[in-house]
Structures are given as C-alpha cells and as structure tokens.
C-alpha atoms as a PDB file:
ATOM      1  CA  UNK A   1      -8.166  54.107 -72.971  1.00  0.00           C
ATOM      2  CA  UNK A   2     -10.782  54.708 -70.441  1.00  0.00           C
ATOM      3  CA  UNK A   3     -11.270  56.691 -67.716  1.00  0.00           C
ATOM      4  CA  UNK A   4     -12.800  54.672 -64.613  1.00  0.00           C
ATOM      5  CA  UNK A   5     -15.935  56.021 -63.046  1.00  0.00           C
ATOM      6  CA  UNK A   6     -13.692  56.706 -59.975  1.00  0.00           C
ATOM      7  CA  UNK A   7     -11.378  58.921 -61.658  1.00  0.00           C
ATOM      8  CA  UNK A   8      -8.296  58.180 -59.389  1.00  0.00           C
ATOM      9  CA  UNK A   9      -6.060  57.228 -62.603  1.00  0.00           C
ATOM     10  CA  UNK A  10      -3.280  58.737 -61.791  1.00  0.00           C
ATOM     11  CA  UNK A  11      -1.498  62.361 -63.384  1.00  0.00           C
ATOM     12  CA  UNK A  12       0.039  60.338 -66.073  1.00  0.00           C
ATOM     13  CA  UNK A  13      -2.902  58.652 -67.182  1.00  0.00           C
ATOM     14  CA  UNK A  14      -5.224  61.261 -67.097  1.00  0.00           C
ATOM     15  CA  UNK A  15      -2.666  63.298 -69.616  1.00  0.00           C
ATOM     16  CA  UNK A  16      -2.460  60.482 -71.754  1.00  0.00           C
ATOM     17  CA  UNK A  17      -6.239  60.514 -72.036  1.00  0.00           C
ATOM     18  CA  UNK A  18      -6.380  64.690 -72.742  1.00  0.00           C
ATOM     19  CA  UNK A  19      -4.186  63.600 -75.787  1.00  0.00           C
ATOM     20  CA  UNK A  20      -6.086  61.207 -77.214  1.00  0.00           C
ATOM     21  CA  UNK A  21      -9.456  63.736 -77.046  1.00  0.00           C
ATOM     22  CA  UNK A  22      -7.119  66.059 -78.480  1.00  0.00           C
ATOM     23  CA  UNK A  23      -6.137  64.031 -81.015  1.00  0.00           C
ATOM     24  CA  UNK A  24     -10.039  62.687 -81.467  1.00  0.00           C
ATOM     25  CA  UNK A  25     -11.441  66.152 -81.476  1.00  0.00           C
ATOM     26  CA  UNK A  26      -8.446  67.141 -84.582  1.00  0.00           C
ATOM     27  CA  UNK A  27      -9.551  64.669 -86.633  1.00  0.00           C
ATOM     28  CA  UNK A  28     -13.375  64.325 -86.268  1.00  0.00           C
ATOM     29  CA  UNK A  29     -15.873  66.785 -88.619  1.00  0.00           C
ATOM     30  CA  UNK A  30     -18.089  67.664 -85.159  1.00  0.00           C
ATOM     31  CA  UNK A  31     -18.487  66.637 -81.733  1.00  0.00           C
ATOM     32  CA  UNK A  32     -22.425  65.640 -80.573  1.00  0.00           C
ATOM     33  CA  UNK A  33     -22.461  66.301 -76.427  1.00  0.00           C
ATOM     34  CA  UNK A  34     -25.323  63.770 -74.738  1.00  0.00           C
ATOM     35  CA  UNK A  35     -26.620  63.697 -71.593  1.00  0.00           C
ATOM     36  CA  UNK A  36     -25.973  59.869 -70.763  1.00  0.00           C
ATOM     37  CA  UNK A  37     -27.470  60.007 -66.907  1.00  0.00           C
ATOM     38  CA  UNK A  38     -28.586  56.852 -66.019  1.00  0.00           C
ATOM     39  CA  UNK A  39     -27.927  54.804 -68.408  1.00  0.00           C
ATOM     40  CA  UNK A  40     -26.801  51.627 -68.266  1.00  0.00           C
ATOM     41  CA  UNK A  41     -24.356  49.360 -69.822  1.00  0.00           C
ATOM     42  CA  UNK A  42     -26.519  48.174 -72.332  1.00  0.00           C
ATOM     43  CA  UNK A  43     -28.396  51.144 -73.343  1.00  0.00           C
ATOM     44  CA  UNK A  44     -24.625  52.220 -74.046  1.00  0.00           C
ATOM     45  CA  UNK A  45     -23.366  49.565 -75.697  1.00  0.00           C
ATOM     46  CA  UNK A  46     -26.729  50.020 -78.092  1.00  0.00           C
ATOM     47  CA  UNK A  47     -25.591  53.476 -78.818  1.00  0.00           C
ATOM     48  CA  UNK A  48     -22.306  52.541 -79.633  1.00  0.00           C
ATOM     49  CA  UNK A  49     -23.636  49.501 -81.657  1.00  0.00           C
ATOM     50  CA  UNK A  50     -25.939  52.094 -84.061  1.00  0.00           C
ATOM     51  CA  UNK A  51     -23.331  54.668 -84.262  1.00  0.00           C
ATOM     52  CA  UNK A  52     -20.959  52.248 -86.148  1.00  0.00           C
ATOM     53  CA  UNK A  53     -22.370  52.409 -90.034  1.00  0.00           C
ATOM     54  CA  UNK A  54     -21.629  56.310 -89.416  1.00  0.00           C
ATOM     55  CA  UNK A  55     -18.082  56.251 -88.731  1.00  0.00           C
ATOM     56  CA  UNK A  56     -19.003  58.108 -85.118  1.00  0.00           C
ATOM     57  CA  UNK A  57     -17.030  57.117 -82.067  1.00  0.00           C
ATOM     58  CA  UNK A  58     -18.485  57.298 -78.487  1.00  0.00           C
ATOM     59  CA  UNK A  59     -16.993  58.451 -75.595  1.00  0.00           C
ATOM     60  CA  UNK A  60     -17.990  58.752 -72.109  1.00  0.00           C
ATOM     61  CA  UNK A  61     -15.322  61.377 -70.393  1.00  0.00           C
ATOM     62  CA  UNK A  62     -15.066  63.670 -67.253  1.00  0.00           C
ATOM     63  CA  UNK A  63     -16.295  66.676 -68.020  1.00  0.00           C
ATOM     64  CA  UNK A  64     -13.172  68.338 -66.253  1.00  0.00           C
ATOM     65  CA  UNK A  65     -10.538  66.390 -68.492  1.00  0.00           C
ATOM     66  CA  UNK A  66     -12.749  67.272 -71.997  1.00  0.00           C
ATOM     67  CA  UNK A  67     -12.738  70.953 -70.916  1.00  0.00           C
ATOM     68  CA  UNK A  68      -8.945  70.627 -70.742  1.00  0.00           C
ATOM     69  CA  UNK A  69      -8.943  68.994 -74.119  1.00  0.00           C
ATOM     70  CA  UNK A  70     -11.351  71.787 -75.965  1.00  0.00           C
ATOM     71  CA  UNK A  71      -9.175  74.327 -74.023  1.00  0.00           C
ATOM     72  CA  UNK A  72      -5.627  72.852 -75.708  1.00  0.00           C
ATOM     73  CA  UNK A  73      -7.541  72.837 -78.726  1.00  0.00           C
ATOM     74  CA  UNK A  74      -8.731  76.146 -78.916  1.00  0.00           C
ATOM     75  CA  UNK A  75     -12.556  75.329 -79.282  1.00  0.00           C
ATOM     76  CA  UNK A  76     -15.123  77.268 -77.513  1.00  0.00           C
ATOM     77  CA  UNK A  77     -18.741  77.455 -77.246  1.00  0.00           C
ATOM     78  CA  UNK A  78     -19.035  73.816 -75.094  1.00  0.00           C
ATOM     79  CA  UNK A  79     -18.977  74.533 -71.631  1.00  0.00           C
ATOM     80  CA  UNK A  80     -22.763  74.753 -71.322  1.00  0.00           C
ATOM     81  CA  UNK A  81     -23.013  71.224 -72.449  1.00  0.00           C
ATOM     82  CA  UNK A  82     -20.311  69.812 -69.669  1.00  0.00           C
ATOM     83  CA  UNK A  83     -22.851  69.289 -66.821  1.00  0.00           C
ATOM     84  CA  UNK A  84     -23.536  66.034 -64.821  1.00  0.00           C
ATOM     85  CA  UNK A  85     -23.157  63.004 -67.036  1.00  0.00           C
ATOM     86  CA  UNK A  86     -21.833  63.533 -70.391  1.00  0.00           C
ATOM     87  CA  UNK A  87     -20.904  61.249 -73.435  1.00  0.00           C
ATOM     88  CA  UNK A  88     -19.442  62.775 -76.010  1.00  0.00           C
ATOM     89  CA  UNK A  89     -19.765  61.701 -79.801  1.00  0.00           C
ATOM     90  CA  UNK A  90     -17.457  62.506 -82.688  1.00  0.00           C
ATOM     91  CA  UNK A  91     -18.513  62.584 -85.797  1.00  0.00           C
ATOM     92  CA  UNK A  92     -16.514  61.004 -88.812  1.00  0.00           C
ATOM     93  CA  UNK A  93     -17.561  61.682 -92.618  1.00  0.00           C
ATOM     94  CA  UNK A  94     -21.739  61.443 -92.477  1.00  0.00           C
ATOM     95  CA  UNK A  95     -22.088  63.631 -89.391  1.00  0.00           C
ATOM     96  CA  UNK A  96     -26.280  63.729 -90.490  1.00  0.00           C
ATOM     97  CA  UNK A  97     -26.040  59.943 -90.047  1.00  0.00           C
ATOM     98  CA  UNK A  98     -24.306  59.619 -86.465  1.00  0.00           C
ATOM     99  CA  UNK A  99     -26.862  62.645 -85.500  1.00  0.00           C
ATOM    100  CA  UNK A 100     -30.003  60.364 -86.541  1.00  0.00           C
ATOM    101  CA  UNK A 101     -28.472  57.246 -85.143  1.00  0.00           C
ATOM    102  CA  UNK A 102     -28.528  58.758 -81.902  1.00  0.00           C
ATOM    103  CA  UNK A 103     -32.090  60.769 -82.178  1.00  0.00           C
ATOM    104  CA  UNK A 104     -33.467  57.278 -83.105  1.00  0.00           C
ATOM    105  CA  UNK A 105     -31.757  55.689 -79.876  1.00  0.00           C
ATOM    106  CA  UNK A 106     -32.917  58.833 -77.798  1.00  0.00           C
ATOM    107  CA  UNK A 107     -36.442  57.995 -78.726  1.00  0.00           C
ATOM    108  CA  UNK A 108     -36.287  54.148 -77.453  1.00  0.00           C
ATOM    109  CA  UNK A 109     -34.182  55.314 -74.398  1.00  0.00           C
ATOM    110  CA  UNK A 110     -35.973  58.713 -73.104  1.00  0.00           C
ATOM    111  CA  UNK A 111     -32.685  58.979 -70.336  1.00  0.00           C
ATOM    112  CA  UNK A 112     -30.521  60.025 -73.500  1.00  0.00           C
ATOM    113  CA  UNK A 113     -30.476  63.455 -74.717  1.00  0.00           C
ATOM    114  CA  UNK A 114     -28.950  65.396 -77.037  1.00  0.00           C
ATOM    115  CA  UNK A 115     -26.947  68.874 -75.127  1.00  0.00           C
ATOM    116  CA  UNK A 116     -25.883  70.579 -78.122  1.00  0.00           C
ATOM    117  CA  UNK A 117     -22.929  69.877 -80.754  1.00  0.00           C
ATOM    118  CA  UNK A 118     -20.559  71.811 -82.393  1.00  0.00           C
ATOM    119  CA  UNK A 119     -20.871  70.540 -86.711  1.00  0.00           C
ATOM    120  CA  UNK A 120     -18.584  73.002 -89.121  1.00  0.00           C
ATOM    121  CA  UNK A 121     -17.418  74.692 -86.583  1.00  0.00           C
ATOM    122  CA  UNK A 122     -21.118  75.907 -85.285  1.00  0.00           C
ATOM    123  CA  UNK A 123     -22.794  75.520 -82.183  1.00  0.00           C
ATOM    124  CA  UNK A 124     -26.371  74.129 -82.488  1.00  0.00           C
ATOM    125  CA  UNK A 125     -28.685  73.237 -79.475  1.00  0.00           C
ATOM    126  CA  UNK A 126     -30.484  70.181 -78.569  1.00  0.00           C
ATOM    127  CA  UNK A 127     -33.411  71.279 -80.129  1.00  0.00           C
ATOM    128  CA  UNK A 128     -31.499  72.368 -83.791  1.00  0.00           C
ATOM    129  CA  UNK A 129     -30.109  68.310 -83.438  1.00  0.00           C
ATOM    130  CA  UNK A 130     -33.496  67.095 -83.538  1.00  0.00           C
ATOM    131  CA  UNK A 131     -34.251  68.758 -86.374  1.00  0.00           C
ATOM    132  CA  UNK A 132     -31.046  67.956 -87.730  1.00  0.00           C
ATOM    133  CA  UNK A 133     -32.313  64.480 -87.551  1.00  0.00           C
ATOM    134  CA  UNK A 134     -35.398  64.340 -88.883  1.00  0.00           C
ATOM    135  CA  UNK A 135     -33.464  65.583 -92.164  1.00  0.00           C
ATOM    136  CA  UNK A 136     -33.597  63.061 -94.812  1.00  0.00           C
ATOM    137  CA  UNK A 137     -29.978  61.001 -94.434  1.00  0.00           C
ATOM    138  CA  UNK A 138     -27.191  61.454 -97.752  1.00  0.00           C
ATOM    139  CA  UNK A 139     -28.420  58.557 -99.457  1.00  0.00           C
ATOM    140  CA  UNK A 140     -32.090  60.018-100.164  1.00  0.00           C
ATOM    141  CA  UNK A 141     -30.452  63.203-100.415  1.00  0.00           C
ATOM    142  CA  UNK A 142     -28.406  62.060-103.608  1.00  0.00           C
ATOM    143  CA  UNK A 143     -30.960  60.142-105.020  1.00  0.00           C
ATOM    144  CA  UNK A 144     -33.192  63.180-104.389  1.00  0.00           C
ATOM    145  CA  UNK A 145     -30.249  65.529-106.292  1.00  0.00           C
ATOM    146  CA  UNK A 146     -30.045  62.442-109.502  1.00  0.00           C
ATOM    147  CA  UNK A 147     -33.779  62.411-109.591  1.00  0.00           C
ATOM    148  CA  UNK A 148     -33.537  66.180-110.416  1.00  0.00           C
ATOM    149  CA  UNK A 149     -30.555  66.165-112.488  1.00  0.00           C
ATOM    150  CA  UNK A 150     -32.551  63.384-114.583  1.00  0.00           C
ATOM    151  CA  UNK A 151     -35.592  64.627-115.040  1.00  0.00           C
ATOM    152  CA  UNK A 152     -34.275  67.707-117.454  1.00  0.00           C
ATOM    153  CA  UNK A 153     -32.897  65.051-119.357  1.00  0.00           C
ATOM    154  CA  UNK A 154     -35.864  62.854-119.614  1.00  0.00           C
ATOM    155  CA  UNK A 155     -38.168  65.502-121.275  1.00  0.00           C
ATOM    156  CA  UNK A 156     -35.307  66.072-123.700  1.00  0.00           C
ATOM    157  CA  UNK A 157     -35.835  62.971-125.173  1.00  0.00           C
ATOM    158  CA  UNK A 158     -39.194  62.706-124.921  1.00  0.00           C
ATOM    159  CA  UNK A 159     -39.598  65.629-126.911  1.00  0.00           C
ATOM    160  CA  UNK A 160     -36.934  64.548-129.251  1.00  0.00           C
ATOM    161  CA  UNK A 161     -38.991  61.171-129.110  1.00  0.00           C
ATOM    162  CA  UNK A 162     -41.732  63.424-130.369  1.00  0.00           C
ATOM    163  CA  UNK A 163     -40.249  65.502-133.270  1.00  0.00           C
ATOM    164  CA  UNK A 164     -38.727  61.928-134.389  1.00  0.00           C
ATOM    165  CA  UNK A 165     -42.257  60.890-134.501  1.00  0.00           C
ATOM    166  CA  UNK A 166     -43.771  63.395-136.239  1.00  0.00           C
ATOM    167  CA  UNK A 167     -40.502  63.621-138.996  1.00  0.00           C
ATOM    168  CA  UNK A 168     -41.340  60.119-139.021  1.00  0.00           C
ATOM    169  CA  UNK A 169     -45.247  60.719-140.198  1.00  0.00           C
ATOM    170  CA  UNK A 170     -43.959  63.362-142.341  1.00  0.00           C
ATOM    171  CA  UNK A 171     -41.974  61.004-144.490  1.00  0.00           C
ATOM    172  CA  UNK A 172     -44.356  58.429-144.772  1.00  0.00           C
ATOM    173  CA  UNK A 173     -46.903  60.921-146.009  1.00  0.00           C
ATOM    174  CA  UNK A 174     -44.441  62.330-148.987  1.00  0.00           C
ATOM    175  CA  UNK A 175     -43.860  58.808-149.622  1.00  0.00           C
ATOM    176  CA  UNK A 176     -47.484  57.718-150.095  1.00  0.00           C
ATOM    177  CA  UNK A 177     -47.949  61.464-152.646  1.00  0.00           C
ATOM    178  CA  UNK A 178     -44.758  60.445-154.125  1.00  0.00           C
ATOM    179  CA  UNK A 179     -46.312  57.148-155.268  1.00  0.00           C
ATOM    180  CA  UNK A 180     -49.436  58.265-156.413  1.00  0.00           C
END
C-alpha cells in the first residue's frame, strides 16, 4: 500500500497504512531515514533494486503518518529526521549491508542522503552511517574472524610438523649407531 503524493487517501486508508509501518517498524532490526528530495523514479527504483540482497525494504511515507506510527510504537529519538522529503528504510537481518547499499547509491546520486537511523535501538547521525558504511560488510568480517581462529591452529601443527621432524632425525640417527 502506498500513499499518493497527494495525500487525499481518505481516513480509512491512511489508518490502514499507520498499521502496516507499525507492523514494519515491529519486525525490522533498524530503520535508516533518507533524504529522497528530488529524486526521481528511477534513481528510486535503483535504490530499491540494491537494497534487495540485504533483506531492507524501502518506503517513501508522509512524514506526518510515520510520526504517528513511531508514536503508537513507542520509539523516540526520530523527529529530527522527519523534514521535507523522507524515505524511510528498514532494515532486515544484515542491517551493515542495507546501510552500504545505500552509501554506495548516495555516492552515484549526490540528491540522496542519509538523516540519521535508529540500529539496536540507538540513534546514530548521518555522519556515524557513513562510517557505518565504510565498515567491512559480514562476509569479510567472518572470514576475517576464521582467518584468526585458524591461524592458532596452523602454528600448532607446524610446530608439531617440526618436533615430528626432528623425532624423525633422532631415530634414524640411533638406527645408523645401532648398526654399526
């Protein structure tokens, strides 16, 4: 369901829209508020299109009727980042991912910005988000974390390797005395 740019749906519809950001906002880990103005179709579409692999949804809404929603929801801390044109995004399992898909979309479309987000229950600014997303993504971060977990493992048994080696020497040379 969509709001029209207008905004003349009726009462009903508008209601029926507050529950389903309710209901989006419940089950999302974090909420990513962009400043969409002037943007067009495609540029959104685009956005939409890279936020996919993460699990994020996209949603354009009246600031009025998301304030409502937050409000029924009892989450605070947004207001500030429900001014003029606003998208919001929310997040599904690989927040970090959704975050970089849209940092990488802000860079080829300079109209898009990031306003702030609420991740874990914290508020973080525009400017935390872009750091956010230069962070490397969950993929390099658990290779990073088996690379670690290995490495212990591989000098164990290249120093077992070793002693092997030289218990190895050691019972060639008693063999050799043994024959003489």
């Amino acid at each position: 369901m969509t709001m029209g740019g207008n905004g003349h749906g009726g009462k009903a519809e508008r209601l029926k829209f507050v529950g389903e950001l309710q209901r989006m906002i419940r089950t999302s880990s974090g909420l990513v508020f962009i400043g969409m103005k002037g943007l067009n179709s495609s540029e959104t579409y685009g956005l939409r299109r890279s936020l996919r692999p993460s699990g994020a949804k996209l949603k354009v809404v009246k600031n009025r009727l998301m304030r409502i929603a937050l409000k029924e929801e009892h989450v605070t801390g947004c207001d500030e980042w429900l001014k003029l044109d606003t998208a919001v995004v929310f997040l599904s399992d690989d927040p970090l991912a959704a975050v970089k898909a849209i940092a990488t979309c802000a860079e080829e479309v300079e109209k898009l910005k990031f306003k702030g987000a609420l991740v874990e229950g914290r508020a973080v600014d525009g400017a935390g988000l872009k750091e956010l997303a230069k962070l490397p993504g969950r993929s390099a971060l658990l290779t990073m974390a088996a690379a670690s977990m290995k490495a212990p493992l591989v000098r164990a048994v290249m120093s077992f390797h070793g002693v092997m080696r030289k218990l190895a020497v050691a019972m060639r040379e008693a063999a050799k005395k043994a024959k003489e």
